[in-house]
PDB file of N, CA and C in Angstrom:
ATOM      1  N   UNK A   1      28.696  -5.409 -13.232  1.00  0.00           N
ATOM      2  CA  UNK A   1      27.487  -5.296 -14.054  1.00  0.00           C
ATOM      3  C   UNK A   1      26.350  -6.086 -13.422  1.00  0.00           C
ATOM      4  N   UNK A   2      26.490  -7.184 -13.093  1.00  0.00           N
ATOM      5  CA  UNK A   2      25.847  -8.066 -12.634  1.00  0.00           C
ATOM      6  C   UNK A   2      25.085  -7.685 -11.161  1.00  0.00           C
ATOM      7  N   UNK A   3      25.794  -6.826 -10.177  1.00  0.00           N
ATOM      8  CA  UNK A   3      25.499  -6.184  -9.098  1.00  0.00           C
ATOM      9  C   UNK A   3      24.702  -4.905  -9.568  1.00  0.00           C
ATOM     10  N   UNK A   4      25.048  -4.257 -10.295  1.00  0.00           N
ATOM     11  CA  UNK A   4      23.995  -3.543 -10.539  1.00  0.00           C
ATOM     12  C   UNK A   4      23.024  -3.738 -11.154  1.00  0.00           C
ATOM     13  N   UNK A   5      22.596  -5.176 -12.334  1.00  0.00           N
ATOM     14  CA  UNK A   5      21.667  -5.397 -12.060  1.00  0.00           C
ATOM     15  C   UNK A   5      20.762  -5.610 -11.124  1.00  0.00           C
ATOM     16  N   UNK A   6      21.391  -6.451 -10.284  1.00  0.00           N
ATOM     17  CA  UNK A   6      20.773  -6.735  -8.870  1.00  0.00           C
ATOM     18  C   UNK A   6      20.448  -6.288  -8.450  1.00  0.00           C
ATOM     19  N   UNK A   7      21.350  -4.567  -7.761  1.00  0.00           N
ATOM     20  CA  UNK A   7      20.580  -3.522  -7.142  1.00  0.00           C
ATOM     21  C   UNK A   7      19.767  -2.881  -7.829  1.00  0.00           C
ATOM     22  N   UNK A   8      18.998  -2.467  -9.760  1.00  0.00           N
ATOM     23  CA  UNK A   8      18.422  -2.172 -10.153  1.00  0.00           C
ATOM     24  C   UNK A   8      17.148  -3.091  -9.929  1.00  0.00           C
ATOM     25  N   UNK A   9      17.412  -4.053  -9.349  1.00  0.00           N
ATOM     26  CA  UNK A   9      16.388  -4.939  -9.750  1.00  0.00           C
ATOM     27  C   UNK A   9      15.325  -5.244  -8.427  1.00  0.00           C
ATOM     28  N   UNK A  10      16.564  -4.776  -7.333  1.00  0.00           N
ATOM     29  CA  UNK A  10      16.045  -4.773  -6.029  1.00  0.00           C
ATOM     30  C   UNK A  10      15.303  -3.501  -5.629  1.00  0.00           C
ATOM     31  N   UNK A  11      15.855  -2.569  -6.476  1.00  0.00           N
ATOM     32  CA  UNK A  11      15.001  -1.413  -5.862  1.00  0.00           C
ATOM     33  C   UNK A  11      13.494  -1.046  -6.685  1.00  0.00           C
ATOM     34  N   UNK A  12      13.322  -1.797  -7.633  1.00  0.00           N
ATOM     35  CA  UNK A  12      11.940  -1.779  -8.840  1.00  0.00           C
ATOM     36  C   UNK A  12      11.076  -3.047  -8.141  1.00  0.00           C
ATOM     37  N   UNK A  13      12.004  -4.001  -7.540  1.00  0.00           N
ATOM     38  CA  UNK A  13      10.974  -5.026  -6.649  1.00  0.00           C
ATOM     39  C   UNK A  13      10.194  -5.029  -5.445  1.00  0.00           C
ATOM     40  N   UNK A  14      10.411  -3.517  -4.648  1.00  0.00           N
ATOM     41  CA  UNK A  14       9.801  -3.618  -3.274  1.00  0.00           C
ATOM     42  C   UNK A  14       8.259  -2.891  -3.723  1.00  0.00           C
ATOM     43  N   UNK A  15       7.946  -3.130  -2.882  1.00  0.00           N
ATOM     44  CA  UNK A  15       6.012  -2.598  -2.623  1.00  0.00           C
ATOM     45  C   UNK A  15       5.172  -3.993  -2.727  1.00  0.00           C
ATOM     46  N   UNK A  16       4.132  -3.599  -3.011  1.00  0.00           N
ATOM     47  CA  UNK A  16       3.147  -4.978  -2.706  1.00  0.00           C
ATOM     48  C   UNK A  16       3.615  -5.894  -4.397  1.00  0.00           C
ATOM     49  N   UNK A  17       3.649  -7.039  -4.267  1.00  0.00           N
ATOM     50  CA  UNK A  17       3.711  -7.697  -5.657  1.00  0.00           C
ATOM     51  C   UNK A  17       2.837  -8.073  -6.158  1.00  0.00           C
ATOM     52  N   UNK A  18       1.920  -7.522  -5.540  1.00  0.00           N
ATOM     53  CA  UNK A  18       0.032  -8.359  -6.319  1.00  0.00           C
ATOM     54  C   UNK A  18      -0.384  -6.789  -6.810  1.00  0.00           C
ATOM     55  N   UNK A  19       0.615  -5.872  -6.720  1.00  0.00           N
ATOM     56  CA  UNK A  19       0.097  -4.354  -7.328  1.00  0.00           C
ATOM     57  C   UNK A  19       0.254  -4.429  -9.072  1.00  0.00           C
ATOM     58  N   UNK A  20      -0.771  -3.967 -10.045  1.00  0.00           N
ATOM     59  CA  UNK A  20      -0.581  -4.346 -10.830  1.00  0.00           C
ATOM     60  C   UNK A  20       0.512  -3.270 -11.471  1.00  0.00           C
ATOM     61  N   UNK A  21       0.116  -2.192 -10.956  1.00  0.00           N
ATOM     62  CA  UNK A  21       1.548  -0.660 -11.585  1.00  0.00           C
ATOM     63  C   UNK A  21       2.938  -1.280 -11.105  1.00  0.00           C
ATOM     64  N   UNK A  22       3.301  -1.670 -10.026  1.00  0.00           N
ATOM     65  CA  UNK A  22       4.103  -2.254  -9.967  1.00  0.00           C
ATOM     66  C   UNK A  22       4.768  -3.297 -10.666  1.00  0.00           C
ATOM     67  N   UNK A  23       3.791  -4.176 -10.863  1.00  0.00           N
ATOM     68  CA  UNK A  23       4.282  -5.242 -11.758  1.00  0.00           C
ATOM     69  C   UNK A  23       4.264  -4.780 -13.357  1.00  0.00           C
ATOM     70  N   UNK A  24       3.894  -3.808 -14.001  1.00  0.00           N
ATOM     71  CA  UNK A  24       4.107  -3.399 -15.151  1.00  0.00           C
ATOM     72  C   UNK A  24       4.975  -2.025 -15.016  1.00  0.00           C
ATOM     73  N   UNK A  25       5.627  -1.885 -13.908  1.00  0.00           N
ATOM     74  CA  UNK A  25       6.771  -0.870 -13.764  1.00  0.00           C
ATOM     75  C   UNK A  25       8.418  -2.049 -13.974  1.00  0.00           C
ATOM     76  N   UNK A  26       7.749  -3.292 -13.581  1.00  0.00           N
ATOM     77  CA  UNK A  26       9.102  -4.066 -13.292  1.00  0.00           C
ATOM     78  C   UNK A  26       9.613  -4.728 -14.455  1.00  0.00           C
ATOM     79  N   UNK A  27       7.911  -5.020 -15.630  1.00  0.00           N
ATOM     80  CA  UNK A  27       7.896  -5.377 -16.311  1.00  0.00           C
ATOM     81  C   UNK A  27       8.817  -4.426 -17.661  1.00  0.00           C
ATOM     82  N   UNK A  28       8.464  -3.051 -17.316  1.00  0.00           N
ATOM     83  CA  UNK A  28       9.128  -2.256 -17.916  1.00  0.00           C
ATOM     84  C   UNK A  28      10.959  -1.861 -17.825  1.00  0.00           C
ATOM     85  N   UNK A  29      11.193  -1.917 -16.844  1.00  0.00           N
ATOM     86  CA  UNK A  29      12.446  -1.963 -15.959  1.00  0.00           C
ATOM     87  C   UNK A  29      13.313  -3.548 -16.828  1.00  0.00           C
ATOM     88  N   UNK A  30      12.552  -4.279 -16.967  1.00  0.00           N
ATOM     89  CA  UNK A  30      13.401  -5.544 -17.580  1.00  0.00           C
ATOM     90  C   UNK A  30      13.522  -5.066 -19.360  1.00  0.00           C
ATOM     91  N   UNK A  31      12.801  -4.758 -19.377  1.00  0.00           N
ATOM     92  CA  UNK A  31      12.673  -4.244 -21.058  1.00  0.00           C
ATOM     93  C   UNK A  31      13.900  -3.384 -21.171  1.00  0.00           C
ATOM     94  N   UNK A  32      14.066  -2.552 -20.320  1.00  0.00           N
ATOM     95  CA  UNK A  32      15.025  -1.754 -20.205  1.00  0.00           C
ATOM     96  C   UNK A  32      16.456  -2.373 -20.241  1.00  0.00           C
ATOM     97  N   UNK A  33      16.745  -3.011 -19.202  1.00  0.00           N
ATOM     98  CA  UNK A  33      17.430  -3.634 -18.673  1.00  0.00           C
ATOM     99  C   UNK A  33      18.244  -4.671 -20.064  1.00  0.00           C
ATOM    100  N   UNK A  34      16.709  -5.559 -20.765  1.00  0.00           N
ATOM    101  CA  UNK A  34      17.188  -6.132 -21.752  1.00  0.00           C
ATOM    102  C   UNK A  34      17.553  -5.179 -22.949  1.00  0.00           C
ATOM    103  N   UNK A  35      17.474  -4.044 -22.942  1.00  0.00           N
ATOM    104  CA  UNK A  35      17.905  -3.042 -24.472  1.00  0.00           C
ATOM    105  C   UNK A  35      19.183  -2.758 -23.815  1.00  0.00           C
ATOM    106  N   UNK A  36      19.655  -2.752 -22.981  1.00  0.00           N
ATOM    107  CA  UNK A  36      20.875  -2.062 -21.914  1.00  0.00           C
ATOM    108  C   UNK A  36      21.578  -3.139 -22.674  1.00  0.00           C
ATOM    109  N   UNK A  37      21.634  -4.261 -22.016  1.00  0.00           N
ATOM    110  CA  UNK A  37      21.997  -5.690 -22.317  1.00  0.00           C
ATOM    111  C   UNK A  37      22.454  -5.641 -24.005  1.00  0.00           C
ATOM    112  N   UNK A  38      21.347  -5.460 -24.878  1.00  0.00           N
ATOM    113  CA  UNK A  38      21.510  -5.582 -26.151  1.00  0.00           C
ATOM    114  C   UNK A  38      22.647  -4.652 -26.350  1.00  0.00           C
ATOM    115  N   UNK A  39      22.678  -3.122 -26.200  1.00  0.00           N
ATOM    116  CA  UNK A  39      23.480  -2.203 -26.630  1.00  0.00           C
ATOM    117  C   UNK A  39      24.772  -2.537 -26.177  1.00  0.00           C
ATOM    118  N   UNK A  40      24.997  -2.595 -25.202  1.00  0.00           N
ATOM    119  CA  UNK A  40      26.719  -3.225 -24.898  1.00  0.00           C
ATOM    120  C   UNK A  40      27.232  -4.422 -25.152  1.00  0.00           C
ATOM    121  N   UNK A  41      26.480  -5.685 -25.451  1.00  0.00           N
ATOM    122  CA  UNK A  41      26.349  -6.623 -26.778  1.00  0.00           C
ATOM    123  C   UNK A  41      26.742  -6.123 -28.016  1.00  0.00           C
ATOM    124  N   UNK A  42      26.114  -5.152 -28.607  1.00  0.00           N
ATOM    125  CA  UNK A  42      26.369  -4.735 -29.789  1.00  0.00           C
ATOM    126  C   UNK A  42      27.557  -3.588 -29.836  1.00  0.00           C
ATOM    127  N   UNK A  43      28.237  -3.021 -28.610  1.00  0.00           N
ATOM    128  CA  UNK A  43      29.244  -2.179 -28.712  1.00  0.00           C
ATOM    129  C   UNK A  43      30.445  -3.077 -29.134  1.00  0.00           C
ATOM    130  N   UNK A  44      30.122  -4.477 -27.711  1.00  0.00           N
ATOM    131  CA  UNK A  44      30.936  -4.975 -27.535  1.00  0.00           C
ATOM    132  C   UNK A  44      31.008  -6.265 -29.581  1.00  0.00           C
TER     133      UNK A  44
END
């Protein structure tokens, strides 16, 4: 789980980091990431 965070996280992090779509794509991607988080929390 943990690795694929990583690789989700690595592939939403490349391009320029001072881009602002970018940074509110990554910003979005964690949102995600944290409802992911919540739901298998709550399966589990």
């Amino acid at each position: 789980m943990i690795q694929f965070i990583w690789r989700f996280y690595a592939t939403h992090s490349t391009g320029s980091r001072f881009n602002i779509q970018s940074l509110n794509s990554r910003i979005l991607a964690v949102k995600k990431l944290a409802e992911i988080a919540a739901g298998i929390a709550y399966i589990r």
